[in-house]
Structures are given as structure tokens and as C-alpha cells.
C-alpha atoms as a PDB file:
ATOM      1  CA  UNK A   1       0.574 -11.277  -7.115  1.00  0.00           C
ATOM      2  CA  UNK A   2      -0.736 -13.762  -9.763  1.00  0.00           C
ATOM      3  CA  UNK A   3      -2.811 -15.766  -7.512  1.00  0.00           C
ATOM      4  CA  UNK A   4      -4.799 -12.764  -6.444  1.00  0.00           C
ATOM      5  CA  UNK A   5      -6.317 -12.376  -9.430  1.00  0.00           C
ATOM      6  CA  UNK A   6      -8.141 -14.183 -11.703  1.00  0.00           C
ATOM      7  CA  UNK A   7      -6.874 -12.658 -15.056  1.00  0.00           C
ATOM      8  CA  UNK A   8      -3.146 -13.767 -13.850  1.00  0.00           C
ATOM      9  CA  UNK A   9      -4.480 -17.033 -13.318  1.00  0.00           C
ATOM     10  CA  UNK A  10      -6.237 -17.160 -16.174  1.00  0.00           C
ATOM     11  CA  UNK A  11      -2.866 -16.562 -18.378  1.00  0.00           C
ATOM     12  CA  UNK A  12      -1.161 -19.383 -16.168  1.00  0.00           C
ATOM     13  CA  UNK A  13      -4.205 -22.164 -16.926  1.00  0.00           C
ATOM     14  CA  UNK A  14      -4.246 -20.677 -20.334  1.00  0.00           C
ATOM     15  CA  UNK A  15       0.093 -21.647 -20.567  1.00  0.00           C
ATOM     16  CA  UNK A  16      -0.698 -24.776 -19.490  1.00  0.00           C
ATOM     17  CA  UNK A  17      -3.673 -26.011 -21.768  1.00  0.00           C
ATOM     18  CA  UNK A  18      -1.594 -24.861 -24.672  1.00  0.00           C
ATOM     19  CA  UNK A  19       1.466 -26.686 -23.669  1.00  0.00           C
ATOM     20  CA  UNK A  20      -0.716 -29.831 -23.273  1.00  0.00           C
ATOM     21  CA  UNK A  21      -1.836 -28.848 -27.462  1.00  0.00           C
ATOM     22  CA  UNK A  22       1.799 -28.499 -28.700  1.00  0.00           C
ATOM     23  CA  UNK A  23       2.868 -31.453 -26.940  1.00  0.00           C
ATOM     24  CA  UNK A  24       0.044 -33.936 -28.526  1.00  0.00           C
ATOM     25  CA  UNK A  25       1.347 -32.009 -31.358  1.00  0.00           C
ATOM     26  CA  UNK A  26       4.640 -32.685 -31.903  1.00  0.00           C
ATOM     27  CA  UNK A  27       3.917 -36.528 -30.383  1.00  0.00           C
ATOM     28  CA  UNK A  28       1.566 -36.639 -33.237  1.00  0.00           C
ATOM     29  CA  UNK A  29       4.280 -34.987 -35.973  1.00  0.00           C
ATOM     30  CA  UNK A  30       7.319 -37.039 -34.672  1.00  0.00           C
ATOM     31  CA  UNK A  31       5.418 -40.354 -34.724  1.00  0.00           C
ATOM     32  CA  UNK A  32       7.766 -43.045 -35.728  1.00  0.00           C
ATOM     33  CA  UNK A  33      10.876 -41.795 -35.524  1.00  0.00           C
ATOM     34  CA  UNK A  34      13.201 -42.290 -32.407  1.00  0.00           C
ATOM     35  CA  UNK A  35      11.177 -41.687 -29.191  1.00  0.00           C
ATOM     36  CA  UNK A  36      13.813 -39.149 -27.728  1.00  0.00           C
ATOM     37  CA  UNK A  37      13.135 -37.207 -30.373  1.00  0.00           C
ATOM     38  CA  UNK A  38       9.534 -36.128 -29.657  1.00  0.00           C
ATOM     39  CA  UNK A  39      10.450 -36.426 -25.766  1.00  0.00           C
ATOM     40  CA  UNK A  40      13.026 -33.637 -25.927  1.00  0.00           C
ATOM     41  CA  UNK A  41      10.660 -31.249 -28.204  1.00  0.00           C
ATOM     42  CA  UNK A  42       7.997 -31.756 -25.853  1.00  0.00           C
ATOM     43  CA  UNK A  43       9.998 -30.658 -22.810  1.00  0.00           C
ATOM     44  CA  UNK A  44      11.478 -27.593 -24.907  1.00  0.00           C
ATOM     45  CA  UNK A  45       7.776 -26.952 -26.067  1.00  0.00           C
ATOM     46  CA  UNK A  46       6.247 -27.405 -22.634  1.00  0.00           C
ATOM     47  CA  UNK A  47       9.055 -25.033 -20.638  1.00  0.00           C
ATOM     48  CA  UNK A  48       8.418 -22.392 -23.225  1.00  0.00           C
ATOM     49  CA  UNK A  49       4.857 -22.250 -22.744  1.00  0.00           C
ATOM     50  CA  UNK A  50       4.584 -22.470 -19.037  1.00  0.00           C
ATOM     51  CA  UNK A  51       7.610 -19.895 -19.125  1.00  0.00           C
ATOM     52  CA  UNK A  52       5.428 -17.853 -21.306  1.00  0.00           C
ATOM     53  CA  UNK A  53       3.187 -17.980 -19.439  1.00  0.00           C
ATOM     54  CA  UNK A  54       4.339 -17.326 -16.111  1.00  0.00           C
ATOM     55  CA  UNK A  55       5.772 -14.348 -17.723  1.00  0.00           C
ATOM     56  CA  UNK A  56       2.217 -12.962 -19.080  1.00  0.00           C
ATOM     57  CA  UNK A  57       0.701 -14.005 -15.870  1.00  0.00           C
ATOM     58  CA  UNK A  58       3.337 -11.415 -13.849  1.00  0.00           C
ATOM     59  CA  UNK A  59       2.352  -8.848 -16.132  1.00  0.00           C
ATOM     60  CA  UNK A  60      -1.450  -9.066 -16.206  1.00  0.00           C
ATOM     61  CA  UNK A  61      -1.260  -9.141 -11.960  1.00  0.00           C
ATOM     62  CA  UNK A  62       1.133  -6.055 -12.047  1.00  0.00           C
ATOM     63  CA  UNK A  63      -1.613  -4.327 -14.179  1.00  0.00           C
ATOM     64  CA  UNK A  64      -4.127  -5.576 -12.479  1.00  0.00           C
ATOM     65  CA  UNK A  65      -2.423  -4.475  -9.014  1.00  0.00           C
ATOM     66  CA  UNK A  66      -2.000  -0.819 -10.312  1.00  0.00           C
ATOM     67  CA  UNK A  67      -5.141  -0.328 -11.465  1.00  0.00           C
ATOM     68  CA  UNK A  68      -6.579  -1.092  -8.479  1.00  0.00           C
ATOM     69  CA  UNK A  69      -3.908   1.301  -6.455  1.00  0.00           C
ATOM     70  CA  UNK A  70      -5.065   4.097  -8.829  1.00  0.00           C
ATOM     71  CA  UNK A  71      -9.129   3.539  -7.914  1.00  0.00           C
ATOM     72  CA  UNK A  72      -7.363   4.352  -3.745  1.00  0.00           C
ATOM     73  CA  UNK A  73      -4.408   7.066  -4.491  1.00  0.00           C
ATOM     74  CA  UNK A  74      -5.461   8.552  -8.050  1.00  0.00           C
ATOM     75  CA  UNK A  75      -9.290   8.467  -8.196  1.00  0.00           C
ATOM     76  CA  UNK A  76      -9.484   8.342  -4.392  1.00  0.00           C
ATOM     77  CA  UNK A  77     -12.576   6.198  -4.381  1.00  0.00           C
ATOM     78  CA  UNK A  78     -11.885   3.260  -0.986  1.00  0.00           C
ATOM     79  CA  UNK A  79     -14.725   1.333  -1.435  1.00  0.00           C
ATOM     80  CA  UNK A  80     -14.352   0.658  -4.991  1.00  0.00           C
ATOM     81  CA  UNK A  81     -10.922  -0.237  -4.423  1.00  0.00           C
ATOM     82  CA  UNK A  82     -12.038  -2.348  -1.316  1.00  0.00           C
ATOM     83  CA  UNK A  83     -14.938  -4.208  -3.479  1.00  0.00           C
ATOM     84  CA  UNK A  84     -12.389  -5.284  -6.256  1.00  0.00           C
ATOM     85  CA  UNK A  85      -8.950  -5.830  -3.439  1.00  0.00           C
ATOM     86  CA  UNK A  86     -10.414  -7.194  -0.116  1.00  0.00           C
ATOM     87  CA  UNK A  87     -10.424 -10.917  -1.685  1.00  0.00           C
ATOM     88  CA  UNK A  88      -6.362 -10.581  -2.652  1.00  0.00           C
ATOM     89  CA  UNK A  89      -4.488 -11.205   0.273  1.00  0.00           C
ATOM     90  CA  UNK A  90      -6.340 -14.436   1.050  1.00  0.00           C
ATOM     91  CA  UNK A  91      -5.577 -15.573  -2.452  1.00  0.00           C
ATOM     92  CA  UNK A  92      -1.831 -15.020  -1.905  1.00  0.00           C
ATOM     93  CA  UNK A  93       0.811 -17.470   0.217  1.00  0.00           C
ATOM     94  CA  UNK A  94       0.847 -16.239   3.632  1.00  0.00           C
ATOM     95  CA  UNK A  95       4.329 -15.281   4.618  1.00  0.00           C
ATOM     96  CA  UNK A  96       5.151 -14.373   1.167  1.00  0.00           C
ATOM     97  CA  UNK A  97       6.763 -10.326   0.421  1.00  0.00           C
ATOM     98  CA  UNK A  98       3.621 -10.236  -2.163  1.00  0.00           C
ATOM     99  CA  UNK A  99       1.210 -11.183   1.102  1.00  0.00           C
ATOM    100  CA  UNK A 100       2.339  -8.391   3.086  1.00  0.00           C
ATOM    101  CA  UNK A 101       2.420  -5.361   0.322  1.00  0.00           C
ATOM    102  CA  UNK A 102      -1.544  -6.690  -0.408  1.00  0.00           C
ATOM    103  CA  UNK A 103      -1.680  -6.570   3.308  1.00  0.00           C
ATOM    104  CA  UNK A 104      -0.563  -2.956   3.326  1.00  0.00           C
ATOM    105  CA  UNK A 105      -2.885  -1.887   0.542  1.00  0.00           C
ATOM    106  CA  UNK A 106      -5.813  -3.417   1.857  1.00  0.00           C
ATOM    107  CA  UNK A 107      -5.731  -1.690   5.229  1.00  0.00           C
ATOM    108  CA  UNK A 108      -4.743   1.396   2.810  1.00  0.00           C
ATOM    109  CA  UNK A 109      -8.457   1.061   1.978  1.00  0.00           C
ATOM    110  CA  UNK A 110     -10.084   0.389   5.149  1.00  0.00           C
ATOM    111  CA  UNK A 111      -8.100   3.667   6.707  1.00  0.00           C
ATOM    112  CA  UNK A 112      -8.960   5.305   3.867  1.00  0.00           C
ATOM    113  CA  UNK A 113     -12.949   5.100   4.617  1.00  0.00           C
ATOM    114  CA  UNK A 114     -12.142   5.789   8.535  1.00  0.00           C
ATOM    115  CA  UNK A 115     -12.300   2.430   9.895  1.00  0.00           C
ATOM    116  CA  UNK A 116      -9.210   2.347  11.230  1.00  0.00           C
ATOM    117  CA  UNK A 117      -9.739  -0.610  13.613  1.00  0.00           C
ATOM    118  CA  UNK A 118     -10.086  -3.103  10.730  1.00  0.00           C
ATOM    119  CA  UNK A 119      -7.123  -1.249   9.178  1.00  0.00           C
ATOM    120  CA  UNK A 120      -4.571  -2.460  12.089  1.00  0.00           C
ATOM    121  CA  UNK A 121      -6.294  -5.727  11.929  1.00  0.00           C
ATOM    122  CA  UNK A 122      -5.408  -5.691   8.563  1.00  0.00           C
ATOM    123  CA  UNK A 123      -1.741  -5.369   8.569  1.00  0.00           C
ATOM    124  CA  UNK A 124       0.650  -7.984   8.834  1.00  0.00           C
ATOM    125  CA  UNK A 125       3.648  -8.231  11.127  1.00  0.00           C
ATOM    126  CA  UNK A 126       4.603 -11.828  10.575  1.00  0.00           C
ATOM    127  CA  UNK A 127       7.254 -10.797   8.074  1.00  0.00           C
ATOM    128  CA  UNK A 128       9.378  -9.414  10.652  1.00  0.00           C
ATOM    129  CA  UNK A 129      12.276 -10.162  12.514  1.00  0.00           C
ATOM    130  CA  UNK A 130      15.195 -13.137  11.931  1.00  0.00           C
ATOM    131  CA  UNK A 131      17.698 -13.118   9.843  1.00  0.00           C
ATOM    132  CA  UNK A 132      17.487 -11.279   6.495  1.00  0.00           C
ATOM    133  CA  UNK A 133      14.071  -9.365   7.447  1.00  0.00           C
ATOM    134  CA  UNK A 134      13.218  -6.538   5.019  1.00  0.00           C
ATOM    135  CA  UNK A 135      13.531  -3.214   6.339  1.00  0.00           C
ATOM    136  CA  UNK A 136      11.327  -1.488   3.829  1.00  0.00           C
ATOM    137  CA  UNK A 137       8.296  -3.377   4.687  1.00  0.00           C
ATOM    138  CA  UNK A 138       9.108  -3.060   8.126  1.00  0.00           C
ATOM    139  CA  UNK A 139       9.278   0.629   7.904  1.00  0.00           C
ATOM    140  CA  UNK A 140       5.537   0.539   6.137  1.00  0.00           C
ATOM    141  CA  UNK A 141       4.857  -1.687   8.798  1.00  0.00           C
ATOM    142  CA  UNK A 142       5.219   0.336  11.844  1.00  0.00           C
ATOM    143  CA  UNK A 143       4.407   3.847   9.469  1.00  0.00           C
ATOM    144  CA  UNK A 144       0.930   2.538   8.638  1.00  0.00           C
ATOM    145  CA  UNK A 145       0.583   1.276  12.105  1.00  0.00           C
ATOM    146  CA  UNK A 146       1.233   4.388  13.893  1.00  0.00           C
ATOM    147  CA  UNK A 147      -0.612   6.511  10.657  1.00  0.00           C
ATOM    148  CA  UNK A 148      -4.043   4.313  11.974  1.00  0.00           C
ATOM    149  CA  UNK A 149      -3.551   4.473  15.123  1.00  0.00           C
ATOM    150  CA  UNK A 150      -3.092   8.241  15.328  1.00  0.00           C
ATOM    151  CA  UNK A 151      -6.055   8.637  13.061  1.00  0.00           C
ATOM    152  CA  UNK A 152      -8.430   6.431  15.251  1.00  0.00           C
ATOM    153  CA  UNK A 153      -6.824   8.787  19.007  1.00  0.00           C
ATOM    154  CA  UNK A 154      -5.065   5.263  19.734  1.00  0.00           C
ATOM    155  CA  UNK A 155      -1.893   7.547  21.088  1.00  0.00           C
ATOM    156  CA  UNK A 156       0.010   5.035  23.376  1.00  0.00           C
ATOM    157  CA  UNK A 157      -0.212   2.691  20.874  1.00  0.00           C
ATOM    158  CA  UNK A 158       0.790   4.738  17.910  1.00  0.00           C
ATOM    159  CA  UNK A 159       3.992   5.996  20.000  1.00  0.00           C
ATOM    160  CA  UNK A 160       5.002   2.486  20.617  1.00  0.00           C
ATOM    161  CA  UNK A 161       4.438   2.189  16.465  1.00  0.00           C
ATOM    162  CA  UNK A 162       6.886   5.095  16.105  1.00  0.00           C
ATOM    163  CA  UNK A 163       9.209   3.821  18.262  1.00  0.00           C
ATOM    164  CA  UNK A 164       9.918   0.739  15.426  1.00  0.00           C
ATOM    165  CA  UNK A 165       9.763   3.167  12.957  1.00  0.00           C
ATOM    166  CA  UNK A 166      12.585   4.937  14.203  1.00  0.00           C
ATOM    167  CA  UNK A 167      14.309   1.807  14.899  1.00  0.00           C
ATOM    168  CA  UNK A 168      13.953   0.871  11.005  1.00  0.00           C
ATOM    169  CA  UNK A 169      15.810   4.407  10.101  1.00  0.00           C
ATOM    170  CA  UNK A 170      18.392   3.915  12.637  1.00  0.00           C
ATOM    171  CA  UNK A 171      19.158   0.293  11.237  1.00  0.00           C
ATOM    172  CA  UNK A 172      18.990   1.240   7.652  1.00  0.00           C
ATOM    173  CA  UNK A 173      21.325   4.794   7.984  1.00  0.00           C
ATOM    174  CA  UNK A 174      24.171   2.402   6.895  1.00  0.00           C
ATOM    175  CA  UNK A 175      23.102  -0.175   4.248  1.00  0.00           C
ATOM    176  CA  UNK A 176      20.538   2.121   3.147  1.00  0.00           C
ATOM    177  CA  UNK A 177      20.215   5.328   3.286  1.00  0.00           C
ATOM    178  CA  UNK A 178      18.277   6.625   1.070  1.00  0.00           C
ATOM    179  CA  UNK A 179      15.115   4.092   3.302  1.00  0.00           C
ATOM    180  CA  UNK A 180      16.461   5.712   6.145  1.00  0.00           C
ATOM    181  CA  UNK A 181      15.684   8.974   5.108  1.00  0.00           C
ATOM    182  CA  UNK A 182      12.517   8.226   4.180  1.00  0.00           C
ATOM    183  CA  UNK A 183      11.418   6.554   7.512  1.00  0.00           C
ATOM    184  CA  UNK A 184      12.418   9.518   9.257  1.00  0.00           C
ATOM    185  CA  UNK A 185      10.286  11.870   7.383  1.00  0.00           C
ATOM    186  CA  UNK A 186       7.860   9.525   7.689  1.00  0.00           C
ATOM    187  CA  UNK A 187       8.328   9.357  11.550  1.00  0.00           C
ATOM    188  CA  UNK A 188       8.499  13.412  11.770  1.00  0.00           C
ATOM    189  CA  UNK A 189       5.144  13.457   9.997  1.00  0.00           C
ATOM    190  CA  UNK A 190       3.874  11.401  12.445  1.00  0.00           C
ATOM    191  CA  UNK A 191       5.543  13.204  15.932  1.00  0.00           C
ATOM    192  CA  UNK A 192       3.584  16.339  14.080  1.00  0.00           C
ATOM    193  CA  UNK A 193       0.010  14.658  13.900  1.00  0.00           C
ATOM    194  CA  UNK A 194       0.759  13.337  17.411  1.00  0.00           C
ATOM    195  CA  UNK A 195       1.641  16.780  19.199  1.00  0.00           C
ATOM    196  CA  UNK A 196      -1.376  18.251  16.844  1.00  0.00           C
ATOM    197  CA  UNK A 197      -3.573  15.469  18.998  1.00  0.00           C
ATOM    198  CA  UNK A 198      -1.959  16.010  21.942  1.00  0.00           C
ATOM    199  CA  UNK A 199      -2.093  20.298  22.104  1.00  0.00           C
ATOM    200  CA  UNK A 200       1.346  20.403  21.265  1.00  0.00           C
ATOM    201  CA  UNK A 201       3.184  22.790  18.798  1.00  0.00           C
ATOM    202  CA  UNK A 202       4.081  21.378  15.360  1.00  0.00           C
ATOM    203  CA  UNK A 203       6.311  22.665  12.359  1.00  0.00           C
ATOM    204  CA  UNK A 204       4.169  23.999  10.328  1.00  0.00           C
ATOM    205  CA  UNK A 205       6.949  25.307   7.461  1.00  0.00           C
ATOM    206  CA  UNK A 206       8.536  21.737   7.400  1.00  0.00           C
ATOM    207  CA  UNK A 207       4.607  20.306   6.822  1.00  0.00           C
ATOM    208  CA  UNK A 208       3.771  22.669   4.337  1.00  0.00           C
ATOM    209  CA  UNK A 209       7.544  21.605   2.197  1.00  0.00           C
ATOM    210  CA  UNK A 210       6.363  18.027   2.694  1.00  0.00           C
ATOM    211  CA  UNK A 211       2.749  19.069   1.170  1.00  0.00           C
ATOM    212  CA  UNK A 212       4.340  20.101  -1.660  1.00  0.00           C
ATOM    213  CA  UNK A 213       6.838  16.868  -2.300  1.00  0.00           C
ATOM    214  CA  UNK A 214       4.977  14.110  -1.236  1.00  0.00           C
ATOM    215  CA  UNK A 215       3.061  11.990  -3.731  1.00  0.00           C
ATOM    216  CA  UNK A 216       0.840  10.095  -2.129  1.00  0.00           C
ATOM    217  CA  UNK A 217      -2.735  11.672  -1.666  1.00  0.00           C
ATOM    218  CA  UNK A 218      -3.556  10.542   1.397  1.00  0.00           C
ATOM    219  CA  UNK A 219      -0.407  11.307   3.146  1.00  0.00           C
ATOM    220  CA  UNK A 220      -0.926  14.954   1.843  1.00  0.00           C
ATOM    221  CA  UNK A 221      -4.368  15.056   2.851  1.00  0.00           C
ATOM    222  CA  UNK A 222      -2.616  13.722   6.727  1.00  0.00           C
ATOM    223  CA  UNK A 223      -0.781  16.785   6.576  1.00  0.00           C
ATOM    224  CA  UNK A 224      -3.561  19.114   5.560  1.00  0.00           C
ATOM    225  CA  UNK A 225      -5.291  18.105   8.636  1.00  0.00           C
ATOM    226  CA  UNK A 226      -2.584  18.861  11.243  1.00  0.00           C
ATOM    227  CA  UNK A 227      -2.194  22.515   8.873  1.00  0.00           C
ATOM    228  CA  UNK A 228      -6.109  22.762   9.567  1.00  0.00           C
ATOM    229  CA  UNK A 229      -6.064  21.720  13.386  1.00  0.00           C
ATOM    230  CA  UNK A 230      -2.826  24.128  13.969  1.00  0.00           C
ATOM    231  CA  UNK A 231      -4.500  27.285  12.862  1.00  0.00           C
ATOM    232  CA  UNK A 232      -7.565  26.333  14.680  1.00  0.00           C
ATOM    233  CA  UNK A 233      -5.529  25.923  17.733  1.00  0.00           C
ATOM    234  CA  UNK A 234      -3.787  29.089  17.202  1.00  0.00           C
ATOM    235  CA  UNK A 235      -7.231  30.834  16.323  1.00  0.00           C
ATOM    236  CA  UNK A 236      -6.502  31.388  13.110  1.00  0.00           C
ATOM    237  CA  UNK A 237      -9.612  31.527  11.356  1.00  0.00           C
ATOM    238  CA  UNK A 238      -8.798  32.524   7.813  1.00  0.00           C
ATOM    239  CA  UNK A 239      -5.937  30.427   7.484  1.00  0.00           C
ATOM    240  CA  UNK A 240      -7.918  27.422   8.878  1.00  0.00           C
ATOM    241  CA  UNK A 241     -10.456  27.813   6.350  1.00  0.00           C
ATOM    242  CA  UNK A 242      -8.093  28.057   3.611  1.00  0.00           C
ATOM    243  CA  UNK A 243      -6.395  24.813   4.771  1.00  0.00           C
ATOM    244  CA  UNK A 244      -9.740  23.451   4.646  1.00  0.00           C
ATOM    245  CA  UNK A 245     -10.819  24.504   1.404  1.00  0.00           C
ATOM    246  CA  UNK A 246      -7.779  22.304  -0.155  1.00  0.00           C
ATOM    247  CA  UNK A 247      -8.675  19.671   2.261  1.00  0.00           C
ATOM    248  CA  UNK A 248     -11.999  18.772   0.634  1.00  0.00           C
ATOM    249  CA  UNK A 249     -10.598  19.816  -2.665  1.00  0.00           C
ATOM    250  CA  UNK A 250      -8.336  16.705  -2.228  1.00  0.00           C
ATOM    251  CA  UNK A 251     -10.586  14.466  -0.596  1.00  0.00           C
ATOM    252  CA  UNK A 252     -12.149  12.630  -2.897  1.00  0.00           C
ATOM    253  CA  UNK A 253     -14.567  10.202  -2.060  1.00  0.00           C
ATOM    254  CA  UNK A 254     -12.304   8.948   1.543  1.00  0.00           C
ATOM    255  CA  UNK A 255     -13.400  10.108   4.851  1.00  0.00           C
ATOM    256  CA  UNK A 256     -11.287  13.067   4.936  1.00  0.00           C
ATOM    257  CA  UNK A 257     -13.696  15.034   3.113  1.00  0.00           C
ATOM    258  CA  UNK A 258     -16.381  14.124   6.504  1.00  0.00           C
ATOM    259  CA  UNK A 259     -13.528  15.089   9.048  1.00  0.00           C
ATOM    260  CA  UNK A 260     -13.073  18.056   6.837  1.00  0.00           C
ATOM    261  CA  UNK A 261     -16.846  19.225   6.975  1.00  0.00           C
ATOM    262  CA  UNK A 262     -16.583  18.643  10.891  1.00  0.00           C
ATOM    263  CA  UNK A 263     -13.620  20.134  11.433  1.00  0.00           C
ATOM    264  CA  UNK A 264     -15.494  22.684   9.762  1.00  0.00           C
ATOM    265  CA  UNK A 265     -18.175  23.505  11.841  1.00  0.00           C
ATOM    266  CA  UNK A 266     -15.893  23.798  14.156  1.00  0.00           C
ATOM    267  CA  UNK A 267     -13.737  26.209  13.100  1.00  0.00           C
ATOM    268  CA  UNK A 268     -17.264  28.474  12.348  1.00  0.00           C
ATOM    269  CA  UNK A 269     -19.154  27.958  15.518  1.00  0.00           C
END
């Protein structure tokens, strides 16, 4: 992540400028004595700065990388995540494990503020497949696929979306299973948004366990909808309402707190 932003650069030019000091430095201190001399304490010097500051530079970009996370999942505010993230990926080497998570994040954003189009277009699924492909970004591949595509009523292609999803549980049950798990209660959250859509019956006490464990705010405010939309169905007024009420509690400043107002007329008309 330390080309994406400026302040990781920033400690890399910084490395860099001060190696070039030390090592007029020593030149200048070790004049006249045997030129190896000076030669091997400027290489020592010069691998200890740019190590130093490769080392600061990963740390500043971490930081930087989580404080803009906490502006989408803690603060739930998209577009001032979006104003300060939407420049990262194209900063970053294409094909690289850090250009794919910024990927992710990025259409985290745009699906965060409903646009859910630019969200697909977003992700990237160039990482995938030969030998030694990484299952977990796979899995947030095809999860975050289907997740938009459900959101935005693209059904046929969110079911294809699942169907790698459960491929990337099935293939990680052995090596991994701990993923494995967690892509298939990632795919189970997303068979219960699609029957939801669809008019089909859902499980609401497994939804309402995952409300309770998940941590991520938008994948809790996912599952508030379906709770909302399956008491509607049902004609459960009260209970809709009440599902509701947390909904926009939770919403932040992302478009759930709009679907929440609509889905809100609708429950009173």
C-alpha cells in the first residue's frame, strides 16, 4: 500500500535523501584513508536508511489504510471515504494482492452510497485462477460480487457469483478451514437476501445469530434489511418497524438509511 499514498511515499523519498546526506558524510569523514573503507560504510549506511525507510513507509500506509476503512465501517460516512480512497488503486501495481484488497474497499464505498453498478466495475477478478491463486480474495471476490449484485436486483448474475463462492468453501474445507467456514456463512447470508428478493422464505433465527456476531456494519445492516422485508412479507407490522428502527439507527450516512425510509413508507401505507 505505500504507493497509494502520499505520506508512505513521502517516508520512502524522505529514506532516500537522507541516505544520499550520510553517504557525502562519511565520503567526507573517511577522506584519505583506503577507498574501501568509505565504500563499505556507505553501502551499510545507505541499506539502513532505505531499510528504514521502507519500514516507516509500511507503517504510515497501514495507518493511513485504516483510517480510511474506519471513515466506511466505523463512522459510516462513503463519500468521505470515497473522496480520500478512489485515487489508491490506480496508484498501486496492477496485479499486485495490495491492488485487489484497494479494489475491494473501493467498491466497498461505491456500494456503500447505492451505486452498485460502479461497485462491480470496481472489483477486480484478474487475481484469479493458475497456480497458487489465493482463496481468500477469491472468496471476497465472488462475496462482494454477489453482495452488489443482489443489492442492485441483478439476480442471475448474483447466483452465478454464489456459485464461485461456494466453490471457494468447497476448495478451502481441507487446507483451510477456518476460510471455508467463513465463505459459507457468507454464501448463506446471501441465499437469504436472494429468497427475501425472490418471495421466498428465509431463516430468520440463523440471521438474527449472525446480527449479533458479525462485525462489519454494513453486512449487519444487509441482514437488517432481509429481517425488515421478512416481516413485511409476513405482515408483520410491529416487528417490521422495530427492524427498521435499528436499521436507520445503524445507517449512518450510507444509503441504507434511504432504503430504510422507503421501505418505510411502505410498511405504513
Amino acid at each position: 500500500m505505500i504507493r497509494g499514498f502520499w505520506q508512505s511515499r513521502l517516508a520512502v523519498y524522505g529514506s532516500v535523501a537522507a541516505a544520499v546526506v550520510f553517504s557525502l558524510a562519511v565520503w567526507i569523514y573517511d577522506k584519505g584513508k583506503p577507498v574501501y573503507i568509505p565504500v563499505i560504510a556507505i553501502i551499510l549506511v545507505t541499506g539502513l536508511c532505505l531499510a528504514a525507510g521502507q519500514i516507516a513507509a509500511k507503517i504510515i500506509a497501514d495507518c493511513m489504510n485504516t483510517r480510511c476503512l474506519s471513515l466506511l465501517h466505523v463512522e459510516l460516512d462513503p463519500e468521505a471515504f470515497l473522496r480520500v480512497y478512489e485515487k489508491v488503486p490506480g496508484l498501486l501495481k496492477k496485479g499486485s494482492k495490495e491492488y485487489v484488497l484497494s479494489c475491494a474497499y473501493l467498491a466497498q464505498g461505491y456500494a456503500a452510497i447505492g451505486e452498485y453498478d460502479r461497485a462491480i466495475d470496481a472489483l477486480c477478478p484478474d487475481y484469479f485462477g493458475g497456480k497458487g491463486e489465493n482463496q481468500a480474495l477469491k472468496g471476497l471476490y465472488f462475496y462482494s460480487l454477489a453482495s452488489y449484485a443482489l443489492s442492485g436486483q441483478r439476480l442471475e448474475e448474483a447466483q452465478k457469483a454464489m456459485e464461485g463462492l461456494r466453490q471457494v468453501a468447497e476448495d478451502s474445507r481441507k487446507q483451510n478451514p477456518k476460510l471455508s467456514q467463513n465463505m459459507e456463512e457468507s454464501l448463506l447470508q446471501c441465499q437469504n437476501r436472494l429468497a427475501c428478493f425472490k418471495g421466498e422464505s428465509v431463516d430468520p433465527q440463523w440471521l438474527k445469530i449472525q446480527l449479533k456476531n458479525v462485525p462489519f456494519a454494513l453486512k449487519r445492516l444487509e441482514i437488517l434489511e432481509i429481517l425488515v422485508r421478512q416481516e413485511m412479507a409476513e405482515g408483520n407490522k410491529k416487528e417490521a418497524l422495530r427492524w427498521l428502527d435499528e436499521m436507520e439507527k445503524q445507517s449512518g450516512k450510507t444509503c441504507y438509511r434511504k432504503r430504510a425510509g422507503k421501505l418505510r413508507d411502505d410498511v405504513c401505507k
